[in-house]
PDB file of N, CA and C in Angstrom:
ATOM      1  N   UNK A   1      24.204  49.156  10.345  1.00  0.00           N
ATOM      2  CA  UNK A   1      24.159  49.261  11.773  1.00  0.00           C
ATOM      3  C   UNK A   1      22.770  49.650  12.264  1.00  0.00           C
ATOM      4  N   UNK A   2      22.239  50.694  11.363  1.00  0.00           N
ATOM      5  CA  UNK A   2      20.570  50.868  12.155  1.00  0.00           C
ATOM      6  C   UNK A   2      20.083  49.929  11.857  1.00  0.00           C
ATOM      7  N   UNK A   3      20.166  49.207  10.989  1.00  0.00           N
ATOM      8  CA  UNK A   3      19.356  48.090  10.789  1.00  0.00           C
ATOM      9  C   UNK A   3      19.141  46.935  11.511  1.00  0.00           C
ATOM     10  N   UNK A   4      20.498  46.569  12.032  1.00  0.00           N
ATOM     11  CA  UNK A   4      20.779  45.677  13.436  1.00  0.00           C
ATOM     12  C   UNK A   4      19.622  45.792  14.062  1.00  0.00           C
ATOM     13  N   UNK A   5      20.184  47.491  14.705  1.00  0.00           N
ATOM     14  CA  UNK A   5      19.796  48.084  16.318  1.00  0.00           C
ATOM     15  C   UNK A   5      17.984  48.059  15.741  1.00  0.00           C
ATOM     16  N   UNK A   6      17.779  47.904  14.830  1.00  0.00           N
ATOM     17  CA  UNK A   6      15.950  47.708  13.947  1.00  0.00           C
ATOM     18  C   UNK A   6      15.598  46.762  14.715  1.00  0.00           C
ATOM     19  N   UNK A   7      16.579  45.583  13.794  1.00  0.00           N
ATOM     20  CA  UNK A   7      15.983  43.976  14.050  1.00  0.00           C
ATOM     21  C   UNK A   7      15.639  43.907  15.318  1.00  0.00           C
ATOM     22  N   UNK A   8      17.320  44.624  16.529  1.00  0.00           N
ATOM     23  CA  UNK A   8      16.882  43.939  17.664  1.00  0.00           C
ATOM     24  C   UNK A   8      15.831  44.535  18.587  1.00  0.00           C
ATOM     25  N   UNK A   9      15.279  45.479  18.239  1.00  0.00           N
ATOM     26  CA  UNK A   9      14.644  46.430  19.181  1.00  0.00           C
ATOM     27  C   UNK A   9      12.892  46.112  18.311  1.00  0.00           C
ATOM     28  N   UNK A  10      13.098  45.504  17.189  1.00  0.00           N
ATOM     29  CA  UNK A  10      11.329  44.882  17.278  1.00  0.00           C
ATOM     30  C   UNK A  10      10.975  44.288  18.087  1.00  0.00           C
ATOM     31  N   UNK A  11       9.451  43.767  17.798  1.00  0.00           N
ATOM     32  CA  UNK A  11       8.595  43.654  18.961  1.00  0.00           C
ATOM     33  C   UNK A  11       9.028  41.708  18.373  1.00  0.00           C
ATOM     34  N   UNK A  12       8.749  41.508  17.487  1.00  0.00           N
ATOM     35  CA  UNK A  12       8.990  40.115  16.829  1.00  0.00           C
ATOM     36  C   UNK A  12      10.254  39.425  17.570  1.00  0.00           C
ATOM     37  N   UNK A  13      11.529  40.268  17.811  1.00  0.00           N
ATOM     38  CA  UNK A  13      12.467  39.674  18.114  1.00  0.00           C
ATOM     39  C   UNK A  13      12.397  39.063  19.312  1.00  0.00           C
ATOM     40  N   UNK A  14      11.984  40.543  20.171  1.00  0.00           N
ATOM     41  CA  UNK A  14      11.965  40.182  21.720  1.00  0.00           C
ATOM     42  C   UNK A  14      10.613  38.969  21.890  1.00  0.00           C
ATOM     43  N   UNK A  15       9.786  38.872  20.927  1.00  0.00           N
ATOM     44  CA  UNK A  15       9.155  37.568  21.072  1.00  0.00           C
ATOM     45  C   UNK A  15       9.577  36.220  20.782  1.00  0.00           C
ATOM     46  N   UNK A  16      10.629  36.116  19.769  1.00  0.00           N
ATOM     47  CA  UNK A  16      11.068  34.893  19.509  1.00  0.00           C
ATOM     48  C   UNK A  16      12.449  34.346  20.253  1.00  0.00           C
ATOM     49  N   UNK A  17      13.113  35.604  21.099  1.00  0.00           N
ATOM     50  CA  UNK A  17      14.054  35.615  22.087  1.00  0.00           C
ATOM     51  C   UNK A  17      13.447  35.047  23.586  1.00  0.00           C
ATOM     52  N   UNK A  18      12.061  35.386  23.799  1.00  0.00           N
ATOM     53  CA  UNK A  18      11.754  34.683  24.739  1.00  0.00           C
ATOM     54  C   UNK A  18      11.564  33.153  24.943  1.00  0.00           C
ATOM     55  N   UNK A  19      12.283  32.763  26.290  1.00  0.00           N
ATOM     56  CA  UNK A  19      12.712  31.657  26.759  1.00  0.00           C
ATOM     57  C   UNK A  19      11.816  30.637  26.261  1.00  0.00           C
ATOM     58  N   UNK A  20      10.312  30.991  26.676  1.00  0.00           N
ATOM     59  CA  UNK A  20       8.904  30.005  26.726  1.00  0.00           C
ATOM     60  C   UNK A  20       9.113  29.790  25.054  1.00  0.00           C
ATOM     61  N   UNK A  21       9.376  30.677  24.219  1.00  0.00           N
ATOM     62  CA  UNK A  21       8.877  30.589  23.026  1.00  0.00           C
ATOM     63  C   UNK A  21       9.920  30.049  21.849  1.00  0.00           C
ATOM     64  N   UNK A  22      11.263  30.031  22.862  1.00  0.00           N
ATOM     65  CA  UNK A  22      12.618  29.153  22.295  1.00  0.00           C
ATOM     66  C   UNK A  22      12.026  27.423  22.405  1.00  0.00           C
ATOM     67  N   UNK A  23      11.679  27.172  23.772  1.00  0.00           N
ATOM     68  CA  UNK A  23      11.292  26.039  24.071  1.00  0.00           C
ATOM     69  C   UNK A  23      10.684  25.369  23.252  1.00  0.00           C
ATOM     70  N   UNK A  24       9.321  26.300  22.558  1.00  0.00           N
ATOM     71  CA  UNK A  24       8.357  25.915  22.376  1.00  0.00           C
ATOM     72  C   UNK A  24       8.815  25.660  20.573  1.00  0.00           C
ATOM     73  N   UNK A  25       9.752  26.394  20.351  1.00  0.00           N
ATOM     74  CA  UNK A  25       9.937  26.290  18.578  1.00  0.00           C
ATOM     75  C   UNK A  25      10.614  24.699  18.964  1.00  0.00           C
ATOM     76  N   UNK A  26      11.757  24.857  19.747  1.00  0.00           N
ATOM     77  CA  UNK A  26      13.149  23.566  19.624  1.00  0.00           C
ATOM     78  C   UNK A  26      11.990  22.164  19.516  1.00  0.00           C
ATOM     79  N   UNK A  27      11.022  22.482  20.644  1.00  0.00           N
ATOM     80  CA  UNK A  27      10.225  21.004  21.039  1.00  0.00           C
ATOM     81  C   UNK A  27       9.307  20.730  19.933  1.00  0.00           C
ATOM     82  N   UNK A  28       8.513  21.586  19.132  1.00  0.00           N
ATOM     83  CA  UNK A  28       7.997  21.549  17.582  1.00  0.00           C
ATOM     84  C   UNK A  28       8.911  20.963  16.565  1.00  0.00           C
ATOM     85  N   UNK A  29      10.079  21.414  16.738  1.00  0.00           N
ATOM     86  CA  UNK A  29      10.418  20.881  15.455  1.00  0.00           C
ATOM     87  C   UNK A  29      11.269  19.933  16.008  1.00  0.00           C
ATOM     88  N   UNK A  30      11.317  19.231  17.352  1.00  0.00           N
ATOM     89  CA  UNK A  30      11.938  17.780  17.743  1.00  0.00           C
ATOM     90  C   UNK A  30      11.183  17.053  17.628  1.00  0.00           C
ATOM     91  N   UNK A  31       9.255  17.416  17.327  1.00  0.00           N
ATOM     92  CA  UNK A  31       8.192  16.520  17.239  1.00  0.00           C
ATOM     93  C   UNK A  31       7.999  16.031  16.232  1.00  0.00           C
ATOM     94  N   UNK A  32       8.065  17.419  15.091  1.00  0.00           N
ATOM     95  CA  UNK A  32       7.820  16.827  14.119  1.00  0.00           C
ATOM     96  C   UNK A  32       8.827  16.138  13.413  1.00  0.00           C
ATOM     97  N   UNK A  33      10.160  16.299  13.532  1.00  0.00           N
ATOM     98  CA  UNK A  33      11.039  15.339  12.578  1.00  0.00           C
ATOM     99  C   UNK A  33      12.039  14.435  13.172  1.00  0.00           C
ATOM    100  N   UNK A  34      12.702  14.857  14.650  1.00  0.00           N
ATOM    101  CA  UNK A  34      13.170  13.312  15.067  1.00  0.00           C
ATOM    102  C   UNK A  34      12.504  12.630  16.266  1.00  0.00           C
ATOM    103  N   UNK A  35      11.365  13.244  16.668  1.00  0.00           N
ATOM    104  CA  UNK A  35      11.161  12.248  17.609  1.00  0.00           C
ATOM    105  C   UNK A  35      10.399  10.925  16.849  1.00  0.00           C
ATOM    106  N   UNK A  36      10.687   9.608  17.794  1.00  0.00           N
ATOM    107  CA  UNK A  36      10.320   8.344  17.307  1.00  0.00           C
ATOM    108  C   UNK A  36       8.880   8.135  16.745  1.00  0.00           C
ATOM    109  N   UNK A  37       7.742   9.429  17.472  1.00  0.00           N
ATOM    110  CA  UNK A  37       7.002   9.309  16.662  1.00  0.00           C
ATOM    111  C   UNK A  37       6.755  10.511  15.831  1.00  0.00           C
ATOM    112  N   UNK A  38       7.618  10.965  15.374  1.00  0.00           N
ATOM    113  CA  UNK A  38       7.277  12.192  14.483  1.00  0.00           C
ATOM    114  C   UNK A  38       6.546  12.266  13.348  1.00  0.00           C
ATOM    115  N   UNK A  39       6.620  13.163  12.728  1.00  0.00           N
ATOM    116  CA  UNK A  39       4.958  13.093  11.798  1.00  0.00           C
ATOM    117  C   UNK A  39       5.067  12.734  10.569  1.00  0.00           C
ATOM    118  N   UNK A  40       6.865  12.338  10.317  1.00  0.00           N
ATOM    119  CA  UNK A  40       7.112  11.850   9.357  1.00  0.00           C
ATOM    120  C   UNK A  40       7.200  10.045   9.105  1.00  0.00           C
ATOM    121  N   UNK A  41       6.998   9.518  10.577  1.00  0.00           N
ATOM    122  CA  UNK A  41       6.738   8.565  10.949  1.00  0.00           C
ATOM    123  C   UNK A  41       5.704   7.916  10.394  1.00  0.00           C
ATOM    124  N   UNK A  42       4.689   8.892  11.158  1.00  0.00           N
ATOM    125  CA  UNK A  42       3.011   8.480  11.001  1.00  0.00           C
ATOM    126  C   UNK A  42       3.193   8.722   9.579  1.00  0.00           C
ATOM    127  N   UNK A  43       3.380   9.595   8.874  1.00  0.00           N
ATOM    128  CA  UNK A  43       2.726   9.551   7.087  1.00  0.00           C
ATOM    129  C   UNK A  43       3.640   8.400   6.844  1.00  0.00           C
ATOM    130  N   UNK A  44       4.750   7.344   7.067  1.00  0.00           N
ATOM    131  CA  UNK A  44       5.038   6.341   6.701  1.00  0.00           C
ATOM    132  C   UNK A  44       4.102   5.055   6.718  1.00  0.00           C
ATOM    133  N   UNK A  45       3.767   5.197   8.386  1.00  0.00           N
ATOM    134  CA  UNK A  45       2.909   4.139   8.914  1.00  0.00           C
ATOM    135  C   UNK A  45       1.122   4.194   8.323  1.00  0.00           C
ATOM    136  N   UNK A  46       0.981   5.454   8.004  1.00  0.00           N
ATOM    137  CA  UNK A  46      -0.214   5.693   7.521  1.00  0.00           C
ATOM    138  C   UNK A  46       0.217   4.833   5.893  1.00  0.00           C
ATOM    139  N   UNK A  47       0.863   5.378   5.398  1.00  0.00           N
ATOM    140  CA  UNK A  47       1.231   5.200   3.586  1.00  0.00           C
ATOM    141  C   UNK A  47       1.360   3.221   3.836  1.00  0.00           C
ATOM    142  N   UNK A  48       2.000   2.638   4.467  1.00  0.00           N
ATOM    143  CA  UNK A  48       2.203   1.137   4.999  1.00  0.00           C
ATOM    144  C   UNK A  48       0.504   0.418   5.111  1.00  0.00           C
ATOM    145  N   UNK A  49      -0.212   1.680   6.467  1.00  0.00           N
ATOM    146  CA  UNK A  49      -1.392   0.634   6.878  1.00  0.00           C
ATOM    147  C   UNK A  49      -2.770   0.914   4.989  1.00  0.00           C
ATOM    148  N   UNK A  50      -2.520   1.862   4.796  1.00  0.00           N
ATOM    149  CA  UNK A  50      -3.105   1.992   3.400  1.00  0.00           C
ATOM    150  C   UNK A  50      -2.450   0.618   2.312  1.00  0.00           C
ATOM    151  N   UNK A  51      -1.819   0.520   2.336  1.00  0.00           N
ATOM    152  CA  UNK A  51      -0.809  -1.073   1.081  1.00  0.00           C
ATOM    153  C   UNK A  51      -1.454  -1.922   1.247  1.00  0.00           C
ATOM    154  N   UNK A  52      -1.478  -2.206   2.905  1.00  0.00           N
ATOM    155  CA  UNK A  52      -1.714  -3.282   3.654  1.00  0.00           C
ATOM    156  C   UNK A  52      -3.437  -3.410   3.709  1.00  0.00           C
ATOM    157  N   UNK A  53      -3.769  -2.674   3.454  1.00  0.00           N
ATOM    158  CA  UNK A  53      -5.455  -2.824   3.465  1.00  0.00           C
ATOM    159  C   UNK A  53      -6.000  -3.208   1.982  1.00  0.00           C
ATOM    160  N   UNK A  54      -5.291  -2.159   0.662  1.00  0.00           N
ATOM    161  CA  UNK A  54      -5.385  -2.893  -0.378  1.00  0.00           C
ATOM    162  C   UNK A  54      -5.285  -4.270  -0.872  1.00  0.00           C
ATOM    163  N   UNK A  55      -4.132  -4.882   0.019  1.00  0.00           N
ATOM    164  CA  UNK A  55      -3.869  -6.191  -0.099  1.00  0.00           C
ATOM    165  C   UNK A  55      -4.723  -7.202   0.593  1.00  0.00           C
ATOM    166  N   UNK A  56      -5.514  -6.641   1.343  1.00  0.00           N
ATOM    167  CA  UNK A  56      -6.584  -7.475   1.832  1.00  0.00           C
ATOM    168  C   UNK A  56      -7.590  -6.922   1.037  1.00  0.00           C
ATOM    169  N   UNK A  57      -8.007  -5.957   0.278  1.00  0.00           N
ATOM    170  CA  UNK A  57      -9.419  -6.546  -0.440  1.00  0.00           C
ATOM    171  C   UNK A  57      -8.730  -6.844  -1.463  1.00  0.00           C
ATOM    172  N   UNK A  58      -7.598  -7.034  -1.983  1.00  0.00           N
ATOM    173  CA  UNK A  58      -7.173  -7.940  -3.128  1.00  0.00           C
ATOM    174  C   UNK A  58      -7.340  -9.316  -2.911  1.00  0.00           C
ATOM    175  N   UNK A  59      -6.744  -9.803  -1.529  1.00  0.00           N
ATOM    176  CA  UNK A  59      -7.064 -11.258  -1.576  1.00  0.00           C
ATOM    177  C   UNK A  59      -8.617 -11.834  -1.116  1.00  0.00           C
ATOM    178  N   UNK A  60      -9.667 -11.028  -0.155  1.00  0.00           N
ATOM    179  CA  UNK A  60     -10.598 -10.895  -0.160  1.00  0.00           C
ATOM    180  C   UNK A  60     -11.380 -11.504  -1.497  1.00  0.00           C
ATOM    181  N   UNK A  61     -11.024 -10.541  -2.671  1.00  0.00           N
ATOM    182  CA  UNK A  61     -11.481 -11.111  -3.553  1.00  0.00           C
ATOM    183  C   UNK A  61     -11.114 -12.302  -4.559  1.00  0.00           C
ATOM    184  N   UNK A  62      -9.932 -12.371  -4.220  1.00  0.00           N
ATOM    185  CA  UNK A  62      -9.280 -13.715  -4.409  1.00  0.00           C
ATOM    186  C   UNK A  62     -10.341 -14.915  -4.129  1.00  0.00           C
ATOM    187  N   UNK A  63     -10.620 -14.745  -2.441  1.00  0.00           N
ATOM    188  CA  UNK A  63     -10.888 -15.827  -1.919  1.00  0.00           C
ATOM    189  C   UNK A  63     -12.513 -15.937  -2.475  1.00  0.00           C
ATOM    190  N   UNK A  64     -13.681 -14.861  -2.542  1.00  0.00           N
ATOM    191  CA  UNK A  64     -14.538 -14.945  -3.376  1.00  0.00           C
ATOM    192  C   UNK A  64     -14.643 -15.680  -4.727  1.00  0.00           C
ATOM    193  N   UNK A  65     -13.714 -15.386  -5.772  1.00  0.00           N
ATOM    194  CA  UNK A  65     -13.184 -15.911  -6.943  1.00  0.00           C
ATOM    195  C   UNK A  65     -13.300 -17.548  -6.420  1.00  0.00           C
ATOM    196  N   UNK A  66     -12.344 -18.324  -5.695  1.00  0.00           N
ATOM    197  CA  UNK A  66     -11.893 -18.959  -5.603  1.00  0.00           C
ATOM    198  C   UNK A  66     -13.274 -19.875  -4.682  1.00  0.00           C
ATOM    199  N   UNK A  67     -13.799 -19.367  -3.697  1.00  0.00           N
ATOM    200  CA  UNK A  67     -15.116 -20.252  -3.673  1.00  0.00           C
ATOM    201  C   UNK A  67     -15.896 -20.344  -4.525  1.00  0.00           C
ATOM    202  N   UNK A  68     -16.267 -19.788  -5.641  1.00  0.00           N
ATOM    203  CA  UNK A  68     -16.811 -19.897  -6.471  1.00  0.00           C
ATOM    204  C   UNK A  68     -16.577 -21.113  -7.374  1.00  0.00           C
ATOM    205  N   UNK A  69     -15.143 -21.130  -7.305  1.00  0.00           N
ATOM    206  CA  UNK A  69     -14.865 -21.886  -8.805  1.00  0.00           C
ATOM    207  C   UNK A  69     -15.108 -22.721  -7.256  1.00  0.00           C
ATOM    208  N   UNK A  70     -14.639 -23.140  -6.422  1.00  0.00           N
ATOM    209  CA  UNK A  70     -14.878 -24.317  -5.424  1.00  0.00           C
ATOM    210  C   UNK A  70     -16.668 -24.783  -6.148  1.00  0.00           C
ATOM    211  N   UNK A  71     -17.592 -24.172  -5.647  1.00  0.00           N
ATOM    212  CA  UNK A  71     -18.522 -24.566  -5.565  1.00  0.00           C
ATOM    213  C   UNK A  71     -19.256 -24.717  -6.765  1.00  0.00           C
ATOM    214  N   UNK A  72     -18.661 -24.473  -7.762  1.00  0.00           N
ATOM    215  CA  UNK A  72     -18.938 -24.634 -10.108  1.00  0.00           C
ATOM    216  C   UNK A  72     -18.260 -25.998  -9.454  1.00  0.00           C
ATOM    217  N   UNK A  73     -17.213 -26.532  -9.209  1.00  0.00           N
ATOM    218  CA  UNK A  73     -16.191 -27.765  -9.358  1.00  0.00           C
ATOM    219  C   UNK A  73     -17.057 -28.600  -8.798  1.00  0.00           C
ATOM    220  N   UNK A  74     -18.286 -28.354  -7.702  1.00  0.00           N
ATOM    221  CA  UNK A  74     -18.466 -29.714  -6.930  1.00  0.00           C
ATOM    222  C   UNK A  74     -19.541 -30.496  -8.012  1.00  0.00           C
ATOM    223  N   UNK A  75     -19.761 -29.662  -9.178  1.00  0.00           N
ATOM    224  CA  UNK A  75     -20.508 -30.367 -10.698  1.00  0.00           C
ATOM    225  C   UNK A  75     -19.581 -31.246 -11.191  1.00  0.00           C
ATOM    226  N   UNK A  76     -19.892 -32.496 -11.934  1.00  0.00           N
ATOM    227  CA  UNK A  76     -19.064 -33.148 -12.154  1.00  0.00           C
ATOM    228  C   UNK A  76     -18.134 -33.223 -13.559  1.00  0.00           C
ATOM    229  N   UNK A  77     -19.536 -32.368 -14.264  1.00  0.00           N
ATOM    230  CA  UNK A  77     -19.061 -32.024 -15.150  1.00  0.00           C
ATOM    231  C   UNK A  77     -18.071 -30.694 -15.792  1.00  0.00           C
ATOM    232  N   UNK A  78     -18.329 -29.849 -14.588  1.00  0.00           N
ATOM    233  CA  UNK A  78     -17.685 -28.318 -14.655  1.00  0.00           C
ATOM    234  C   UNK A  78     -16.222 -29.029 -14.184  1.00  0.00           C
ATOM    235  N   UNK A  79     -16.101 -29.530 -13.449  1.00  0.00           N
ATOM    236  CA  UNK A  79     -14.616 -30.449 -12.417  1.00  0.00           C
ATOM    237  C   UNK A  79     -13.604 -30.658 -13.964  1.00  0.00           C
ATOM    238  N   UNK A  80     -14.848 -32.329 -14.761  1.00  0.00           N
ATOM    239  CA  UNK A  80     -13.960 -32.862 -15.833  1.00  0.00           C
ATOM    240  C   UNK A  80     -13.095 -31.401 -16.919  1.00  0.00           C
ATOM    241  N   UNK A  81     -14.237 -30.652 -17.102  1.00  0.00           N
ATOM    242  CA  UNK A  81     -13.888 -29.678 -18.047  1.00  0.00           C
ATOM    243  C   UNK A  81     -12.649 -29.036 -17.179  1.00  0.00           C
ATOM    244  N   UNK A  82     -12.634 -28.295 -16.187  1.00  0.00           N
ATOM    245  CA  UNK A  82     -11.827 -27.734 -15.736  1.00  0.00           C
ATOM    246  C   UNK A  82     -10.424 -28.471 -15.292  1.00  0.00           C
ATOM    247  N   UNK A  83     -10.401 -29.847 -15.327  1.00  0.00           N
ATOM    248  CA  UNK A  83      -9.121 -30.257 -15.838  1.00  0.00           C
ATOM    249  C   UNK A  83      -9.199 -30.660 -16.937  1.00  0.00           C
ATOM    250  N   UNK A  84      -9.695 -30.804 -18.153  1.00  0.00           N
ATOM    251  CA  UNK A  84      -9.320 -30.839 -19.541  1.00  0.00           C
ATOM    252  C   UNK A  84      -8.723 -29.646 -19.634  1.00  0.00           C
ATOM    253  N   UNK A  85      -9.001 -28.687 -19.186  1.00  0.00           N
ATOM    254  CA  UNK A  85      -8.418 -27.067 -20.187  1.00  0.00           C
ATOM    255  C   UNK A  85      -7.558 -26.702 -19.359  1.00  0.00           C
ATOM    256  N   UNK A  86      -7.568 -26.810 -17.996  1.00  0.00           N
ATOM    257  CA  UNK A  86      -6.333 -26.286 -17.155  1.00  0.00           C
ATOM    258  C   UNK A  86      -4.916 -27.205 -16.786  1.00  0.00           C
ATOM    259  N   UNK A  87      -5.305 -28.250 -17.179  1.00  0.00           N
ATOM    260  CA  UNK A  87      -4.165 -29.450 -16.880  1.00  0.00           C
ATOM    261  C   UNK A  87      -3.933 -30.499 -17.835  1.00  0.00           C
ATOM    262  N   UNK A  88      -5.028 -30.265 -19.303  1.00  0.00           N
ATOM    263  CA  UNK A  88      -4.431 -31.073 -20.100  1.00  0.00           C
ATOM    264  C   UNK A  88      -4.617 -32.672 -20.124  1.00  0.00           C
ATOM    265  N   UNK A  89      -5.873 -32.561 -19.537  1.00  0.00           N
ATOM    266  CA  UNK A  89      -6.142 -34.304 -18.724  1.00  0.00           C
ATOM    267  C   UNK A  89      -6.498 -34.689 -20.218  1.00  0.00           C
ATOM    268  N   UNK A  90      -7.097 -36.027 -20.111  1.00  0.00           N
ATOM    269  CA  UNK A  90      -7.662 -36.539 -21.389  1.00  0.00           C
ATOM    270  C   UNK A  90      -8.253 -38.194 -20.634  1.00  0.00           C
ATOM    271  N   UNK A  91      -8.810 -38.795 -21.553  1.00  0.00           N
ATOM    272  CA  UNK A  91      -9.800 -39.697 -20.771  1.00  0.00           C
ATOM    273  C   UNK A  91      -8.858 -40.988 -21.555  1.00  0.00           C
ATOM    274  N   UNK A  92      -8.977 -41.760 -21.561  1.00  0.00           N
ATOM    275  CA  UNK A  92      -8.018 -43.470 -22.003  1.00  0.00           C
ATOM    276  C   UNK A  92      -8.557 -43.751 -23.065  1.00  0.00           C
ATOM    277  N   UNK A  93      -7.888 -43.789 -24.087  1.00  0.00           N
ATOM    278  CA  UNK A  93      -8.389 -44.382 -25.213  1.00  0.00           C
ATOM    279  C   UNK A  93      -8.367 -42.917 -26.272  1.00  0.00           C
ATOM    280  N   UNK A  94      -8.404 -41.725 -25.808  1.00  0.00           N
ATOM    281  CA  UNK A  94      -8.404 -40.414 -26.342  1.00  0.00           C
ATOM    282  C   UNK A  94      -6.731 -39.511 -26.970  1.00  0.00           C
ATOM    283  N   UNK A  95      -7.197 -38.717 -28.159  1.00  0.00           N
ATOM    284  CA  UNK A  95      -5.656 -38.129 -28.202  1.00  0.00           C
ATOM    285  C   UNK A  95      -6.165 -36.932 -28.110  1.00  0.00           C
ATOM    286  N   UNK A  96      -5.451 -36.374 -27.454  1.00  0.00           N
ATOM    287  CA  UNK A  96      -5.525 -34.930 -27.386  1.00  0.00           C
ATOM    288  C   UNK A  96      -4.409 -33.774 -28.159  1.00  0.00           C
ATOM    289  N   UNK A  97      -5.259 -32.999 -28.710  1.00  0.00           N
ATOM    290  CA  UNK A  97      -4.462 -32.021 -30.150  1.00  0.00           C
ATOM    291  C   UNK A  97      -4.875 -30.687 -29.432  1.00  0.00           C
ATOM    292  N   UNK A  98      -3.345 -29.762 -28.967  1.00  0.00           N
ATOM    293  CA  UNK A  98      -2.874 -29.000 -28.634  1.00  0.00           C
ATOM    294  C   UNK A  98      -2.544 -27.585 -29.869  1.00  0.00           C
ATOM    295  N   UNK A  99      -3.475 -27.030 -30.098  1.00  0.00           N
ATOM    296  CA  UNK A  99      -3.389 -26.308 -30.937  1.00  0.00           C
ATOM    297  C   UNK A  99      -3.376 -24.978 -30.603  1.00  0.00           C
ATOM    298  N   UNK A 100      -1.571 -24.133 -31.373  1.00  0.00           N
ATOM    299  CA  UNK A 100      -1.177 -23.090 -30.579  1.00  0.00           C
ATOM    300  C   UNK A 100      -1.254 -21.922 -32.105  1.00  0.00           C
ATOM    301  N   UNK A 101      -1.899 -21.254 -31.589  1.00  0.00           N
ATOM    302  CA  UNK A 101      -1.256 -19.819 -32.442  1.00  0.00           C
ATOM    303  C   UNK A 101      -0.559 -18.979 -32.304  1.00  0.00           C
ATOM    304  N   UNK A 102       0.187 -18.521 -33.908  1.00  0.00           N
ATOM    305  CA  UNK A 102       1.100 -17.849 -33.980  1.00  0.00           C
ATOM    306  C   UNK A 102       0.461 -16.083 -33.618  1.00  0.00           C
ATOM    307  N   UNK A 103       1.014 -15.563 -32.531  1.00  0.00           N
ATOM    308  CA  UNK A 103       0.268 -14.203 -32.139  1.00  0.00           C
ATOM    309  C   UNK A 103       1.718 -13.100 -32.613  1.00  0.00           C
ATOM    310  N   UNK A 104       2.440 -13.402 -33.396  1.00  0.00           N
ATOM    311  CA  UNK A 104       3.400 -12.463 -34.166  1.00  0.00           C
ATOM    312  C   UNK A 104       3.157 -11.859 -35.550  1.00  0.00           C
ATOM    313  N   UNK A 105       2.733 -10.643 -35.452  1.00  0.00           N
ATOM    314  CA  UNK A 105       2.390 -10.454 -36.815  1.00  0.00           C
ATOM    315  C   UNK A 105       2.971  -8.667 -36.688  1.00  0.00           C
TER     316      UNK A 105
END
């Protein structure tokens, strides 16, 4: 029982009993966790626009890669080679020997 009549007669209580300062807790913690933009929101949308940026200097460099081999290909000879080895072409009159190793050991 003194302990009650403790709690309620601190200075802490009668501060967190006040009206302004009820308001002010309820509307903090309606900000941070259900309002639409709460802050658990943003660390989603933040964690999303971070993915989404990796994936552009991934393809970024894709597309680097890929002008490159564009502009090796406009050789005529880098072109022939690069469909001999990637598609298996072969020229008329030619046999082509497909030789696979065994990588089980």
């Amino acid at each position: 029982m003194v302990l009650l009549k403790k709690i309620f007669n601190s200075r802490l209580f009668k501060i967190l009993t006040n009206k302004y300062v009820l308001i002010l807790i309820i509307f903090s913690i309606w900000m941070l966790f259900f309002d639409e933009n709460s802050h658990l929101n943003h660390r989603k949308l933040n964690q999303e626009i971070e993915e989404l940026e990796n994936a552009i200097e991934f393809y970024q460099k894709e597309i680097e890669k890929n002008r490159e081999m564009i502009h090796a290909l406009k050789d005529q000879d880098e072109l022939e080679k690069f469909a001999r080895e990637a598609y298996q072409m072969k020229k008329e009159n030619e046999t082509l020997y497909l030789i696979e190793f065994d990588t089980l050991r």
